[in-house]
Protein backbone atom coordinates (compact mmCIF):
# COMPACT_ATOMS: atom_id res chain seq x y z
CA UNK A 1 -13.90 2.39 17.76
CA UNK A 2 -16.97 3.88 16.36
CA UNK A 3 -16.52 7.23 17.47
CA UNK A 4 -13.04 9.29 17.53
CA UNK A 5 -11.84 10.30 20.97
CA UNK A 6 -12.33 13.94 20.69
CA UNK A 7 -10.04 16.93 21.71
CA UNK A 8 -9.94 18.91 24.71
CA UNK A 9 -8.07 21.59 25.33
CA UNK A 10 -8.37 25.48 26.40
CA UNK A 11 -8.61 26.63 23.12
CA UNK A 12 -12.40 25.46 23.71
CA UNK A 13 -13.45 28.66 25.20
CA UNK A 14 -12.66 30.93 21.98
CA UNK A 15 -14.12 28.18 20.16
CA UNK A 16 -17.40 28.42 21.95
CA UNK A 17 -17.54 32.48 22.32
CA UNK A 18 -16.81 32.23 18.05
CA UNK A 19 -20.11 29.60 18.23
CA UNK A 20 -22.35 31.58 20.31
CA UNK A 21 -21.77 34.73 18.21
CA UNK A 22 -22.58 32.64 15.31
CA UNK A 23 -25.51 31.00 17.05
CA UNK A 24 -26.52 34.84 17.83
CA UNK A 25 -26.73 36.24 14.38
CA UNK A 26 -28.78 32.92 12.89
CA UNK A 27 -31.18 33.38 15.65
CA UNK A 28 -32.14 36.89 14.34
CA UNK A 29 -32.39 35.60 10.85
CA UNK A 30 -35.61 34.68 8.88
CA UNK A 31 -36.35 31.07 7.21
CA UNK A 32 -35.13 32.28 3.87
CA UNK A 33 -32.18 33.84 5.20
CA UNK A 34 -31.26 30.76 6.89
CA UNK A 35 -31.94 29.11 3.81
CA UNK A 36 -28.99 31.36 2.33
CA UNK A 37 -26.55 30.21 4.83
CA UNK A 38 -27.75 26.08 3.84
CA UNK A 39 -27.23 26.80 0.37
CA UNK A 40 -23.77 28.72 1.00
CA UNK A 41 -22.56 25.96 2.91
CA UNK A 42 -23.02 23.34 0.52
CA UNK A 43 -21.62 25.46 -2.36
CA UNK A 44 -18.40 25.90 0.09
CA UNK A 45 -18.36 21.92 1.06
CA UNK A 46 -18.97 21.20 -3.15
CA UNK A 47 -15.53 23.79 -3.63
CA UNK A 48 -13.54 22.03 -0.43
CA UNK A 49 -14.47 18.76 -1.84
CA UNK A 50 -13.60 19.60 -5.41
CA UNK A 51 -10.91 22.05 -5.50
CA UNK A 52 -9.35 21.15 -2.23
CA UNK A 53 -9.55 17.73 -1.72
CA UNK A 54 -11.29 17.87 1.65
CA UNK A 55 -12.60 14.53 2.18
CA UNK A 56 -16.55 14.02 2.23
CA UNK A 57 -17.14 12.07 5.46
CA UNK A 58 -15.59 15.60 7.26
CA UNK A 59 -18.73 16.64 6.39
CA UNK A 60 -20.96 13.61 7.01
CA UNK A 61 -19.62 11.29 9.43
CA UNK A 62 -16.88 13.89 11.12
CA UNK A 63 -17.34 12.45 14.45
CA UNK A 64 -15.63 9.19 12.40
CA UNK A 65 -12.62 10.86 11.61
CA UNK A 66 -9.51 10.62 12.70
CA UNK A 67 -8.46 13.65 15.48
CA UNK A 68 -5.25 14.74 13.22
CA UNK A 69 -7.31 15.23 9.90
CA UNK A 70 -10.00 17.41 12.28
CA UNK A 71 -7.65 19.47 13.00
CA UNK A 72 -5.81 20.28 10.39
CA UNK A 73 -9.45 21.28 8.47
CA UNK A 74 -10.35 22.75 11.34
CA UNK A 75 -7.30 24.97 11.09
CA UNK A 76 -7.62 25.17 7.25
CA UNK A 77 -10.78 26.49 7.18
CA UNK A 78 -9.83 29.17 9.41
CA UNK A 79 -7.37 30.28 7.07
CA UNK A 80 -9.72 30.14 4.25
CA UNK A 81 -12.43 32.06 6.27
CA UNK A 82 -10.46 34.61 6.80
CA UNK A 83 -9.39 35.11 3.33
CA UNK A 84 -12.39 35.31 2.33
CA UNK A 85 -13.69 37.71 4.19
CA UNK A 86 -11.06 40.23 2.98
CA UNK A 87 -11.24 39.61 -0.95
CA UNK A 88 -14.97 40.68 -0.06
CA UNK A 89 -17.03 36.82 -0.54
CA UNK A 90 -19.26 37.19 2.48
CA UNK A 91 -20.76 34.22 1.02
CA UNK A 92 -18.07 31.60 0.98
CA UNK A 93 -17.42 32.72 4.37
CA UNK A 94 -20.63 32.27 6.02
CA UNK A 95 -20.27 28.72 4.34
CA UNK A 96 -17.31 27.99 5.43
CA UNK A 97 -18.20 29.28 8.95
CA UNK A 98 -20.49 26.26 9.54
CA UNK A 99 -18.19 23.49 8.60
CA UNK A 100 -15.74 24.74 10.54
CA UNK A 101 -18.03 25.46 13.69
CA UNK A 102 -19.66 21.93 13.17
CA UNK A 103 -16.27 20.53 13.39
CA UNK A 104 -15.34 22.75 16.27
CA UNK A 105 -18.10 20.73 17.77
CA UNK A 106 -16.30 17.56 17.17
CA UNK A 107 -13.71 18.35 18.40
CA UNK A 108 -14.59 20.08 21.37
CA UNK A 109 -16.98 17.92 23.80
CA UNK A 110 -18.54 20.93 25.41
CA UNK A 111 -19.64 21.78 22.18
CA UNK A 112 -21.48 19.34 20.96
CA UNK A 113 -25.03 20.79 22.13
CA UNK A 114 -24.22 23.84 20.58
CA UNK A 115 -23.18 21.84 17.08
CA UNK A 116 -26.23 20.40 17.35
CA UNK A 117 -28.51 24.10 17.97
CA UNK A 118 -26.78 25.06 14.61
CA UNK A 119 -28.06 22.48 12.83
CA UNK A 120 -31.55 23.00 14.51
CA UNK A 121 -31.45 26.66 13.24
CA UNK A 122 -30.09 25.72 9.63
CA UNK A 123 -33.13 23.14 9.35
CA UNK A 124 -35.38 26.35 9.41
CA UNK A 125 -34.08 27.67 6.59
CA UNK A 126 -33.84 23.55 4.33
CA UNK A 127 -37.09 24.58 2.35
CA UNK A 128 -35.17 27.39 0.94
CA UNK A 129 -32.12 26.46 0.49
CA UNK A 130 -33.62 23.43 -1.75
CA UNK A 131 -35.48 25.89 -4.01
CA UNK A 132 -32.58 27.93 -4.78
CA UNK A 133 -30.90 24.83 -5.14
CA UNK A 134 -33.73 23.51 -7.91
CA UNK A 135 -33.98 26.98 -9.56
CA UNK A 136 -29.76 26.67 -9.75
CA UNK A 137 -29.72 23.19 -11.40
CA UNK A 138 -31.94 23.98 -13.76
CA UNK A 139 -30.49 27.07 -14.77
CA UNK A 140 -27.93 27.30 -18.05
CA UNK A 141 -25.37 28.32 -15.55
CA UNK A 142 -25.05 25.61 -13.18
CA UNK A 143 -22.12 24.71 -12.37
CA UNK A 144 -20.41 21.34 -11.10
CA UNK A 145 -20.46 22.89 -7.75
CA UNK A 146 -23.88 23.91 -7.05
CA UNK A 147 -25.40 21.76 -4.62
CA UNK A 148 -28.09 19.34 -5.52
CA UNK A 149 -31.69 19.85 -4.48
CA UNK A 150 -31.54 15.92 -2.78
CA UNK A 151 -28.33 17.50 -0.72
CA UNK A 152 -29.81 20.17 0.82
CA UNK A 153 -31.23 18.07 4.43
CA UNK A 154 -28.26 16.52 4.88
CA UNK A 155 -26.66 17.22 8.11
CA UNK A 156 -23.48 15.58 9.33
CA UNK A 157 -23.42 12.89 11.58
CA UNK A 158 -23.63 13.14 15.27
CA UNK A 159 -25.10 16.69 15.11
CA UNK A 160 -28.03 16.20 14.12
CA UNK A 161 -31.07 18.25 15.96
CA UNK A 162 -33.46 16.02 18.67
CA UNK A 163 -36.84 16.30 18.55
CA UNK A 164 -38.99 15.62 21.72
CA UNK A 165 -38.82 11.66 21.32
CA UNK A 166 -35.19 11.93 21.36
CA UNK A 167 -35.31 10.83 17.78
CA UNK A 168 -32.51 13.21 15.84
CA UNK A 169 -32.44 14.86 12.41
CA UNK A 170 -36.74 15.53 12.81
CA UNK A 171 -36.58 19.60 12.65
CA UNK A 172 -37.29 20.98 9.61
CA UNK A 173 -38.29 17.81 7.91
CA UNK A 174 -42.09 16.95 7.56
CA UNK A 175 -43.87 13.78 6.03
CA UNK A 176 -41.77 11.37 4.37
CA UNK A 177 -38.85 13.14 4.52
CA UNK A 178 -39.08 13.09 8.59
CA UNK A 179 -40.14 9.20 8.63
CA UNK A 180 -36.73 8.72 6.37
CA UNK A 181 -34.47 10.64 8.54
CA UNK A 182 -36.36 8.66 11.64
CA UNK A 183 -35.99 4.76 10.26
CA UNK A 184 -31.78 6.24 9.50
CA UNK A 185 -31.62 7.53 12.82
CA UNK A 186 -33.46 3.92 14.39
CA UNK A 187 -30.42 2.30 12.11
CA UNK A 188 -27.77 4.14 13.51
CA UNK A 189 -29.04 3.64 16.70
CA UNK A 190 -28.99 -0.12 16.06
CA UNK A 191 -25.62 -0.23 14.91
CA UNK A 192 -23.93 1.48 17.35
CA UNK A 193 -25.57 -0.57 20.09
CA UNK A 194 -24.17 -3.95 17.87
CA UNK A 195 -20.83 -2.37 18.27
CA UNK A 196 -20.67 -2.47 22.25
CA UNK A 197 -22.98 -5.94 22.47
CA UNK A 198 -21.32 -7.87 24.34
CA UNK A 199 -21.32 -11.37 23.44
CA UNK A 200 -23.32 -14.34 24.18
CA UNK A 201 -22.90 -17.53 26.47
CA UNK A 202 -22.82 -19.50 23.51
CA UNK A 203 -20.35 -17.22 21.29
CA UNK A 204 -17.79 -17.03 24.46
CA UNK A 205 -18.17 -21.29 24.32
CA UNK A 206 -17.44 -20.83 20.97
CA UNK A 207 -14.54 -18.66 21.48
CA UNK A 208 -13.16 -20.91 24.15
CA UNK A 209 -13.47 -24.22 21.80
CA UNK A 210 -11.71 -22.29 19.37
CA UNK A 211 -9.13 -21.18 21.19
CA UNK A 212 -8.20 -24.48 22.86
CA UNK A 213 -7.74 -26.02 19.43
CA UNK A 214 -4.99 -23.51 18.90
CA UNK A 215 -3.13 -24.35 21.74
CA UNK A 216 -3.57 -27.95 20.93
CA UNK A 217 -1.92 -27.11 17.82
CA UNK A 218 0.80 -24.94 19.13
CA UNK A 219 1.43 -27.65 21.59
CA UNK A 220 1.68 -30.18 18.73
CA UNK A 221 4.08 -28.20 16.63
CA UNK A 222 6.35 -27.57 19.59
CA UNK A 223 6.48 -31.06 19.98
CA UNK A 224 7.62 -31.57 16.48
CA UNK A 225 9.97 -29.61 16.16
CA UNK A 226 11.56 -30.58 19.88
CA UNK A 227 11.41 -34.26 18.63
CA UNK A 228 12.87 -33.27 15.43
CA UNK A 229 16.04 -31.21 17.07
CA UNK A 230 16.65 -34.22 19.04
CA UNK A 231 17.03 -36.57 16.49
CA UNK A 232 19.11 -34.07 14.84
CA UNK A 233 21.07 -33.42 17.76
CA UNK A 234 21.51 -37.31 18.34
CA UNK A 235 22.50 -37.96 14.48
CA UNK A 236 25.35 -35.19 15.00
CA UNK A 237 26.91 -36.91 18.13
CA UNK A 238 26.45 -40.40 16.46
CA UNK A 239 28.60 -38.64 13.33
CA UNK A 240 31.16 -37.75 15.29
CA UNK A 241 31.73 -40.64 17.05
């Protein structure tokens, strides 16, 4: 399967009243605030990845992942949230507050519109996240976890934001950037559809042939080996007589 089969459960409701709050507070925030969150959120998902071990496709394919490890991140991150908060690293929290929303949305089918509004909100905020991110690697002080300028847009899998055409991952972006995100999405699009094509007339003749010469086969070994237990059966009687 392409896609995971997600969870449902009644923890879904605290999941979505922690998302709407969330979804609240970026609503009242400006571009370059929302840029802070972007840029927090990749620092967090460069310190999961490299301190942790997290693995990366949580945060870019996560709808590809298997239920068990969503959970247990899911849970994780939590954990790491909340310790956060209290040693005072508003910060790492907010970061870590969107990975583990977006994969609340993963694993929680009545959220993923709402994943996919908290991407549309973050996009506001892309053009500043990626100059903080330029002015940071270029700085004596950057560090192996600062996120890269080229990192900045990405949005995981699945949650990305539609635009009018239906076409996803188009707010925020502008020019090339947009046409980019457009020929991926057209790609993904593509390949999902191969996935559940079902096959032709002349593949399923194909099939068929195929697998009538294995049963001609199995037939013919079966066969064998009957004629050959015979004759060994037969040379056993005829040495005892």
């Amino acid at each position: 399967m392409l896609f995971q089969t997600r969870i449902d459960s009644p923890g879904d409701y605290l999941a979505r009243r922690e998302m709407d709050r969330f979804l609240a507070r970026l609503e009242g925030c400006s571009d370059q605030q929302l840029g802070e969150v972007v840029f927090n959120a990749h620092v967090a998902r460069s310190r999961l990845i490299a301190n942790m071990g997290a693995p990366p496709r949580l945060f870019v394919s996560p709808f590809a992942a298997p239920a068990t490890l969503v959970r247990t991140w899911r849970k994780t991150l939590a954990v790491l949230r909340r310790k956060a908060k209290g040693e005072g690293d508003g910060g790492f929290a907010s970061g870590l507050d969107v990975w583990r929303l977006s994969l609340d949305a993963v694993a929680y089918p009545k959220l993923s519109d709402r994943g996919r509004r908290l991407w549309s909100l973050l996009a506001h905020g892309f053009a500043s996240a990626r100059e903080r991110a330029t002015a940071v690697s270029t700085s004596a002080s950057t560090s192996d976890q600062s996120p890269s300028p080229f990192e900045i847009e990405s949005i995981p899998s699945g949650l990305e934001p539609r635009d009018a055409h239906g076409y996803t991952g188009m707010l925020g972006l502008s020019g090339s950037a947009a046409l980019k995100r457009r020929e991926e999405s057209e790609k993904e699009a593509a390949e999902r559809a191969a996935v559940v094509q079902e096959p032709t007339w002349s593949e399923l003749v194909e099939r068929l042939a195929a697998l009538r010469e294995a049963l001609r086969l199995a037939r013919e070994r079966y066969a064998l080996g009957a004629g050959e237990q015979r004759r060994s059966s037969a040379e056993n009687e005829a040495a005892k007589g």
